[in-house]
N, C-alpha and C. Protein backbone atom coordinates (compact mmCIF):
# COMPACT_ATOMS: atom_id res chain seq x y z
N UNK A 1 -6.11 4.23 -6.31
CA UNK A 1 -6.38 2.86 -6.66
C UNK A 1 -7.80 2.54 -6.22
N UNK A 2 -8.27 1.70 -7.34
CA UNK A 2 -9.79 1.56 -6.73
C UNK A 2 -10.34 0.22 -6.26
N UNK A 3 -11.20 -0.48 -5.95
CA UNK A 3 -11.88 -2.13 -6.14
C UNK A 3 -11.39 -2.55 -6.47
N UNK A 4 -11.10 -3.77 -6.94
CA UNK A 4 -10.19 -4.95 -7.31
C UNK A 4 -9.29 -4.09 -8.38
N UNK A 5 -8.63 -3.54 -8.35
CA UNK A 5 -7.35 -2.43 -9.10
C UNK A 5 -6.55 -3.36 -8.17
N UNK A 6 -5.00 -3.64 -8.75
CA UNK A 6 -4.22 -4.24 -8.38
C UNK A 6 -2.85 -3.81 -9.05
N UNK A 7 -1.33 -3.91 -8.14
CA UNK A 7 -0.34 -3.92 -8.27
C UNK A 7 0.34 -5.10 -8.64
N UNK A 8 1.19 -5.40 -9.52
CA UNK A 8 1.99 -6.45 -9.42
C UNK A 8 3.83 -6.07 -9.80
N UNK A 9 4.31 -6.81 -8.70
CA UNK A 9 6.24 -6.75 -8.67
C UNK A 9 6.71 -6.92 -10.54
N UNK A 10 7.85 -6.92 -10.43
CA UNK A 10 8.66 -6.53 -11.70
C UNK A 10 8.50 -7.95 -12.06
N UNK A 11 8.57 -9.05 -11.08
CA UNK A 11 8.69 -10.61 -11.83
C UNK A 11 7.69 -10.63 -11.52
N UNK A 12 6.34 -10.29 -11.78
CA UNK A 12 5.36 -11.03 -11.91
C UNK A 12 4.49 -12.13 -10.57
N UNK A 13 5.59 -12.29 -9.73
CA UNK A 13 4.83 -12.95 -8.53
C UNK A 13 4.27 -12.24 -7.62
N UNK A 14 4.53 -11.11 -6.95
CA UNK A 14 3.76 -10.42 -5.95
C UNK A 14 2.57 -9.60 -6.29
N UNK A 15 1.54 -9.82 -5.64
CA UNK A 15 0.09 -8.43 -6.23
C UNK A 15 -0.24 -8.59 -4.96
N UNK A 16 -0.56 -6.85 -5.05
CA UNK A 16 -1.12 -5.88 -4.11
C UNK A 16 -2.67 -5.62 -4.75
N UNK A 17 -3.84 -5.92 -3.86
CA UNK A 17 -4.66 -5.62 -4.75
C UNK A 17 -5.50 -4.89 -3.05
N UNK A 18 -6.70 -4.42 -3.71
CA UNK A 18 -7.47 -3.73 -2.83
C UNK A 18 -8.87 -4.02 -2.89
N UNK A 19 -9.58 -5.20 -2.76
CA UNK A 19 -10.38 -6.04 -2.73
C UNK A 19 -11.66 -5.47 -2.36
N UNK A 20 -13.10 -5.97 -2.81
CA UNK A 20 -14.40 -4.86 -3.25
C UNK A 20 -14.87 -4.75 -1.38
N UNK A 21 -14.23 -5.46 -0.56
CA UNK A 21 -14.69 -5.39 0.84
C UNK A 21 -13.54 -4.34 1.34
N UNK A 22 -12.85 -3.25 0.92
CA UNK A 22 -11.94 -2.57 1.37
C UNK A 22 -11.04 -3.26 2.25
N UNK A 23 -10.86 -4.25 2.11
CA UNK A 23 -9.39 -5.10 2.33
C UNK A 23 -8.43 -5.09 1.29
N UNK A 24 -7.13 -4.47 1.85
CA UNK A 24 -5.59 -4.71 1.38
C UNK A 24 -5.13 -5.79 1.74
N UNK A 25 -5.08 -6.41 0.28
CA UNK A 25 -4.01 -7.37 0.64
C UNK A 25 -3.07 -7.96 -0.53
N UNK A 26 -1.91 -8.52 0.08
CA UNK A 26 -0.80 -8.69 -0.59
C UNK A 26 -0.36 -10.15 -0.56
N UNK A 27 -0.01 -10.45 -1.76
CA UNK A 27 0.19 -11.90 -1.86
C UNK A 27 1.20 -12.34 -2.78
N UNK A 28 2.67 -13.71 -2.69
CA UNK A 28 3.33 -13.96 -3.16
C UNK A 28 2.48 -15.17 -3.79
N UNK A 29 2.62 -15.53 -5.23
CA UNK A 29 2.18 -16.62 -5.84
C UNK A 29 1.20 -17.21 -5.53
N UNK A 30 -0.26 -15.91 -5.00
CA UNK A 30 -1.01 -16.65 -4.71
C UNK A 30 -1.42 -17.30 -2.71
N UNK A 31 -0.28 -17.09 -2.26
CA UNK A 31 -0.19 -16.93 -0.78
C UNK A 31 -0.11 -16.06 -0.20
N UNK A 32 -0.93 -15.73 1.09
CA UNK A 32 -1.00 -14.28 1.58
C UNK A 32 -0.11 -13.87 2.57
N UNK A 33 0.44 -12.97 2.26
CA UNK A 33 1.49 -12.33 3.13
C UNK A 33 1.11 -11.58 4.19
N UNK A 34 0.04 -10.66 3.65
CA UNK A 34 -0.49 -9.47 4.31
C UNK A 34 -1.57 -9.09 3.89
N UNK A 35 -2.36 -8.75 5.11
CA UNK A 35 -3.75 -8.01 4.71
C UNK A 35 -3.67 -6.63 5.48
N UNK A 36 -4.72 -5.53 4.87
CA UNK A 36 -5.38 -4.46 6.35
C UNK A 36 -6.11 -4.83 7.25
N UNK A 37 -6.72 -5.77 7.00
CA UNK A 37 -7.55 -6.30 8.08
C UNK A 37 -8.64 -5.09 8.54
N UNK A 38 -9.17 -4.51 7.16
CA UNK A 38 -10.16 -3.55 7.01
C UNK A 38 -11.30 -3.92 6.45
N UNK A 39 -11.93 -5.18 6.64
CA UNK A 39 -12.98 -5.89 5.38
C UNK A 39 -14.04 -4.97 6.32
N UNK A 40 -15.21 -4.55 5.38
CA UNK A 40 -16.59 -4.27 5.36
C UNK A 40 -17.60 -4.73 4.86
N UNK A 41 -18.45 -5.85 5.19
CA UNK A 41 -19.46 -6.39 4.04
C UNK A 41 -20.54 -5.16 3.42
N UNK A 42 -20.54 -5.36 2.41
CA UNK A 42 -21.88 -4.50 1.34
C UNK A 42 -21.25 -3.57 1.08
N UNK A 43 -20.05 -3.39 0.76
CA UNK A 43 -19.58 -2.31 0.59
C UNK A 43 -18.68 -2.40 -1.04
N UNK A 44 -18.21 -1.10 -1.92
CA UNK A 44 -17.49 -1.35 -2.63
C UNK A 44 -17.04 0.13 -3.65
N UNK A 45 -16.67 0.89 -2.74
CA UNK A 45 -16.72 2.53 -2.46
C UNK A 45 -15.38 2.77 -2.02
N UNK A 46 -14.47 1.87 -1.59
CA UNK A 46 -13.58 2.54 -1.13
C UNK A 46 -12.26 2.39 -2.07
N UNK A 47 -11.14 3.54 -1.70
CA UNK A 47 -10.03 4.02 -2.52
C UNK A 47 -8.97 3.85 -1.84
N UNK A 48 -7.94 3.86 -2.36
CA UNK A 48 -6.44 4.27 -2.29
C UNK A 48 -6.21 4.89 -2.42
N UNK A 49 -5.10 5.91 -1.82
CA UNK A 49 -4.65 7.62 -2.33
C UNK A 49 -3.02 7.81 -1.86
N UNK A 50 -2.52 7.79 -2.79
CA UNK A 50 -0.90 8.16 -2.42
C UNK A 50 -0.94 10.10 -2.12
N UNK A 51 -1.21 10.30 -1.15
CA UNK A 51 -1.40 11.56 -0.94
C UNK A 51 -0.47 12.50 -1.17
N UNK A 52 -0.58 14.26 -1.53
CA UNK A 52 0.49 15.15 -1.73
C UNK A 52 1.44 15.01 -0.27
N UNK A 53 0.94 15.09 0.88
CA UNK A 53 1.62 14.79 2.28
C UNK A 53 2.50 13.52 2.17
N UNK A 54 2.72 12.58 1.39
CA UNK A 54 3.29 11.35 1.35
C UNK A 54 2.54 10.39 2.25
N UNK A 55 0.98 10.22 2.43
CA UNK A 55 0.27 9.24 3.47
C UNK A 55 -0.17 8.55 2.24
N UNK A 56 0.01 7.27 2.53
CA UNK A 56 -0.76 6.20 1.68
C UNK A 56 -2.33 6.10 2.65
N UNK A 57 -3.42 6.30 1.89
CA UNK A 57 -4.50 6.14 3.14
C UNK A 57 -5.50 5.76 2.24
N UNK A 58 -6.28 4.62 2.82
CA UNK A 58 -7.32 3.96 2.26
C UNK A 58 -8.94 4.76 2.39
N UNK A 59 -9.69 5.47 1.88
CA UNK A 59 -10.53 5.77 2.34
C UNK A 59 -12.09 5.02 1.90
N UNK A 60 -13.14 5.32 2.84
CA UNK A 60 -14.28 4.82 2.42
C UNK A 60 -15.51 5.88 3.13
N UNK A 61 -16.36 6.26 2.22
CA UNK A 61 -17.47 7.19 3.16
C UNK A 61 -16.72 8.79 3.02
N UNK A 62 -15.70 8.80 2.57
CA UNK A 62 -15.08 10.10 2.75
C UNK A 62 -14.22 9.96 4.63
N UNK A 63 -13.83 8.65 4.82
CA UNK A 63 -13.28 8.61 6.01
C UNK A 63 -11.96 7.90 5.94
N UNK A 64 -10.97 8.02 6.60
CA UNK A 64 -9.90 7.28 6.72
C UNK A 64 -10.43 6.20 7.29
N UNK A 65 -9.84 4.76 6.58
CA UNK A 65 -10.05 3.59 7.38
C UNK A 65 -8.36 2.77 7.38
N UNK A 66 -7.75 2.99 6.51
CA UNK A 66 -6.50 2.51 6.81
C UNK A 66 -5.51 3.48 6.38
N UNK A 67 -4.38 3.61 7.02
CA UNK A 67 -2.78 4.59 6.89
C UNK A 67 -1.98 4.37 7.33
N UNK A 68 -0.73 4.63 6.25
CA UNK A 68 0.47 4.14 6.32
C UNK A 68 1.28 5.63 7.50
N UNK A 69 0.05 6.88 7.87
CA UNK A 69 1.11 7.56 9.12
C UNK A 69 1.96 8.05 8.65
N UNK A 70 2.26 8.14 7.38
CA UNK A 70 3.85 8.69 6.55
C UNK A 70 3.68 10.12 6.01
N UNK A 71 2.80 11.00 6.57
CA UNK A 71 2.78 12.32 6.34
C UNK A 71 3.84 12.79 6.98
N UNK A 72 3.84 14.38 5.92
CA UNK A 72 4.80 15.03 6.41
C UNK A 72 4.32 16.37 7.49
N UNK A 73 5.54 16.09 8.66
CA UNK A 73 5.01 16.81 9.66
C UNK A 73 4.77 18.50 9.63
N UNK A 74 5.40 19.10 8.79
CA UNK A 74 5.37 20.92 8.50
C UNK A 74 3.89 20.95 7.96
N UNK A 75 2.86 20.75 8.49
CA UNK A 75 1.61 21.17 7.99
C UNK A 75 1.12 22.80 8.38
N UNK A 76 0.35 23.29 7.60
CA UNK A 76 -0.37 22.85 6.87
C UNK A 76 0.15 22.42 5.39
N UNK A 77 0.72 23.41 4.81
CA UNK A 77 1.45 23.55 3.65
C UNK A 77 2.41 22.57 2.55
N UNK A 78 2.27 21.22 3.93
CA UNK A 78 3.17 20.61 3.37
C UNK A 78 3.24 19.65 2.42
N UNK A 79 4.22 19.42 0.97
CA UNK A 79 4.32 18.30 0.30
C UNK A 79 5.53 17.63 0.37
N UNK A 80 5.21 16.23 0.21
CA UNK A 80 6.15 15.10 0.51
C UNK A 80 6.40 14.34 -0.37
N UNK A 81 7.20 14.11 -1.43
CA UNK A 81 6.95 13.66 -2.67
C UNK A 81 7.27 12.41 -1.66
N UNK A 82 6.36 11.15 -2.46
CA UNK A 82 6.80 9.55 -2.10
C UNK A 82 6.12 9.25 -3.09
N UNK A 83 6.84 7.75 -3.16
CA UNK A 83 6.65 6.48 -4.30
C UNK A 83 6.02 5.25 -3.14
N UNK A 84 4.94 4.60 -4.41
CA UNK A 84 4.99 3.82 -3.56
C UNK A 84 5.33 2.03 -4.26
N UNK A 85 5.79 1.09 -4.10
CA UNK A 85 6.11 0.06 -5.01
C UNK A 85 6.05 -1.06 -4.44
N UNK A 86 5.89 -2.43 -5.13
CA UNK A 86 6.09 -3.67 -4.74
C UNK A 86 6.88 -4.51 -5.29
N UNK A 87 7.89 -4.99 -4.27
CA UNK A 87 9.38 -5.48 -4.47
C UNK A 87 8.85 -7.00 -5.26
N UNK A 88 10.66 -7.34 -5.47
CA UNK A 88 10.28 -8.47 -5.69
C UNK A 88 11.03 -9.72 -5.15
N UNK A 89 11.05 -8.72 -3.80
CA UNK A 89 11.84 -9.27 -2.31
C UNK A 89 10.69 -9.90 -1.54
N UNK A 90 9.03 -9.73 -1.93
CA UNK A 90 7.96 -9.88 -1.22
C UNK A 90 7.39 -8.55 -0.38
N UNK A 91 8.49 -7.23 -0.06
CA UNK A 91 8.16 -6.18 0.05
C UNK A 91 7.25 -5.05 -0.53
N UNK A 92 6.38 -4.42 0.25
CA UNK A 92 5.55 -3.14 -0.76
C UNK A 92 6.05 -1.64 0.07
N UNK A 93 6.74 -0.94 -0.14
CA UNK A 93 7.08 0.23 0.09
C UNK A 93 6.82 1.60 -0.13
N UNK A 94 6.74 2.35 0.74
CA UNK A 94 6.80 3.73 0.68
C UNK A 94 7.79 4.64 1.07
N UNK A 95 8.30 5.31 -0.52
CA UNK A 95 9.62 5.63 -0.13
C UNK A 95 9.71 6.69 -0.67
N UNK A 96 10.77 8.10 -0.14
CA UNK A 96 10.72 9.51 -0.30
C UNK A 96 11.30 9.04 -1.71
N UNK A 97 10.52 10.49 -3.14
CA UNK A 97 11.25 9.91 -3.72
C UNK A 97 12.36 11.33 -4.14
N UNK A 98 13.03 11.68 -3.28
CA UNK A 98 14.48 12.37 -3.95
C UNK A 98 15.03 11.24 -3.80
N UNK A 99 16.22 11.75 -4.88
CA UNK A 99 17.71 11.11 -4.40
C UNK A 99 18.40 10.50 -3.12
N UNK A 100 18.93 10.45 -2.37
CA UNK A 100 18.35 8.22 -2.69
C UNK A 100 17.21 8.65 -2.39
N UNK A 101 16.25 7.30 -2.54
CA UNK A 101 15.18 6.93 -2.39
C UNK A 101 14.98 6.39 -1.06
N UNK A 102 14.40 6.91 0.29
CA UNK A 102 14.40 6.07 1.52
C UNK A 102 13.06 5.87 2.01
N UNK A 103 13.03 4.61 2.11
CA UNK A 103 11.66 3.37 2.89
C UNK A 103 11.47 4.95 3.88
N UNK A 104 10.07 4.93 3.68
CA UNK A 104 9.84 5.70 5.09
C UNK A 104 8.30 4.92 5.47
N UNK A 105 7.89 3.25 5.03
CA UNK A 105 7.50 2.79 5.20
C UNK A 105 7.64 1.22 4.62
N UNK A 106 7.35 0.13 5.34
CA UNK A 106 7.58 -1.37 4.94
C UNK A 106 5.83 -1.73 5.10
N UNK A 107 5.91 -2.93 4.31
CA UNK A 107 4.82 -4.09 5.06
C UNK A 107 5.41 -4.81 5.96
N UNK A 108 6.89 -5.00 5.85
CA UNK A 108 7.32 -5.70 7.05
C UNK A 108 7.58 -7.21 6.39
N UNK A 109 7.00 -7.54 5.15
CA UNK A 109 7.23 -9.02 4.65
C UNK A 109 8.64 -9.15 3.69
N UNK A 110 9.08 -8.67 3.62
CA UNK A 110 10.50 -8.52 2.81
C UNK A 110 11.17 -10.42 3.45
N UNK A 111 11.81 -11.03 1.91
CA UNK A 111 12.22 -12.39 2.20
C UNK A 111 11.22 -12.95 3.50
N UNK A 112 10.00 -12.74 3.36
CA UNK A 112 8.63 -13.49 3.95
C UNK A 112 9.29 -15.42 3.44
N UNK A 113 8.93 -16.04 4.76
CA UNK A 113 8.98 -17.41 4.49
C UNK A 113 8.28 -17.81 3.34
N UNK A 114 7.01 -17.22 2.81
CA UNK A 114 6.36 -17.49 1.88
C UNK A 114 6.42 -16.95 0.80
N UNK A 115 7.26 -16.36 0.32
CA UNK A 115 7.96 -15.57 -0.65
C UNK A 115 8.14 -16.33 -1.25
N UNK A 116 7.82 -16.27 -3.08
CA UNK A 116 8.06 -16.56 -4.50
C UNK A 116 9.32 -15.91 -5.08
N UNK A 117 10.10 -16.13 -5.18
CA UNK A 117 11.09 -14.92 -5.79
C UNK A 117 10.89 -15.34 -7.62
């Protein structure tokens, strides 16, 4: 995902976007739920990467600046299939994707007081 590239939930109220100051952030109808709290001024270089390891990780410079930590531990070799999605509970997830499908990461805003459903 790149600069203002953005996600949005199945109904239409939640977007995940990734903003030209390498800030993540997530918002119900327009209200903010969640940020990375990664802003950089003059900047507008940095990415998103749902990685083969299953790490969601923001990079900029060729450096990690934000991660979701959700790699898989058998390295070197290792792949981790994950999904990653935004509910329309106010949740954005990262989740293994075999059969079931399990969160092996939250934002933590799921039924957020400020939640649009």
């Amino acid at each position: 995902m790149y600069v203002d590239h953005f996600l949005v939930s199945s109904n239409g109220k939640n977007i995940f976007i990734l903003k030209s100051n390498c800030n993540i952030m997530f918002y119900s109808s327009n209200k903010l739920l969640w940020e990375s709290n990664t802003s950089i001024k003059n900047v507008n270089n940095c990415f998103l990467t749902l990685q083969f390891d299953g790490n969601l990780v923001m990079y900029y410079d060729n450096k990690s600046l934000w991660a979701t930590n959700t790699f898989c531990k058998n390295q070197p070799n290792c792949i981790f299939l994950t999904l990653f999605t935004i509910q329309n509970d106010c949740n954005f997830i990262v989740y293994t994707s075999k059969f079931p499908n399990v969160a092996i990461w939250t934002s933590g805003t799921k039924d957020h007081v400020l939640c649009s459903y």
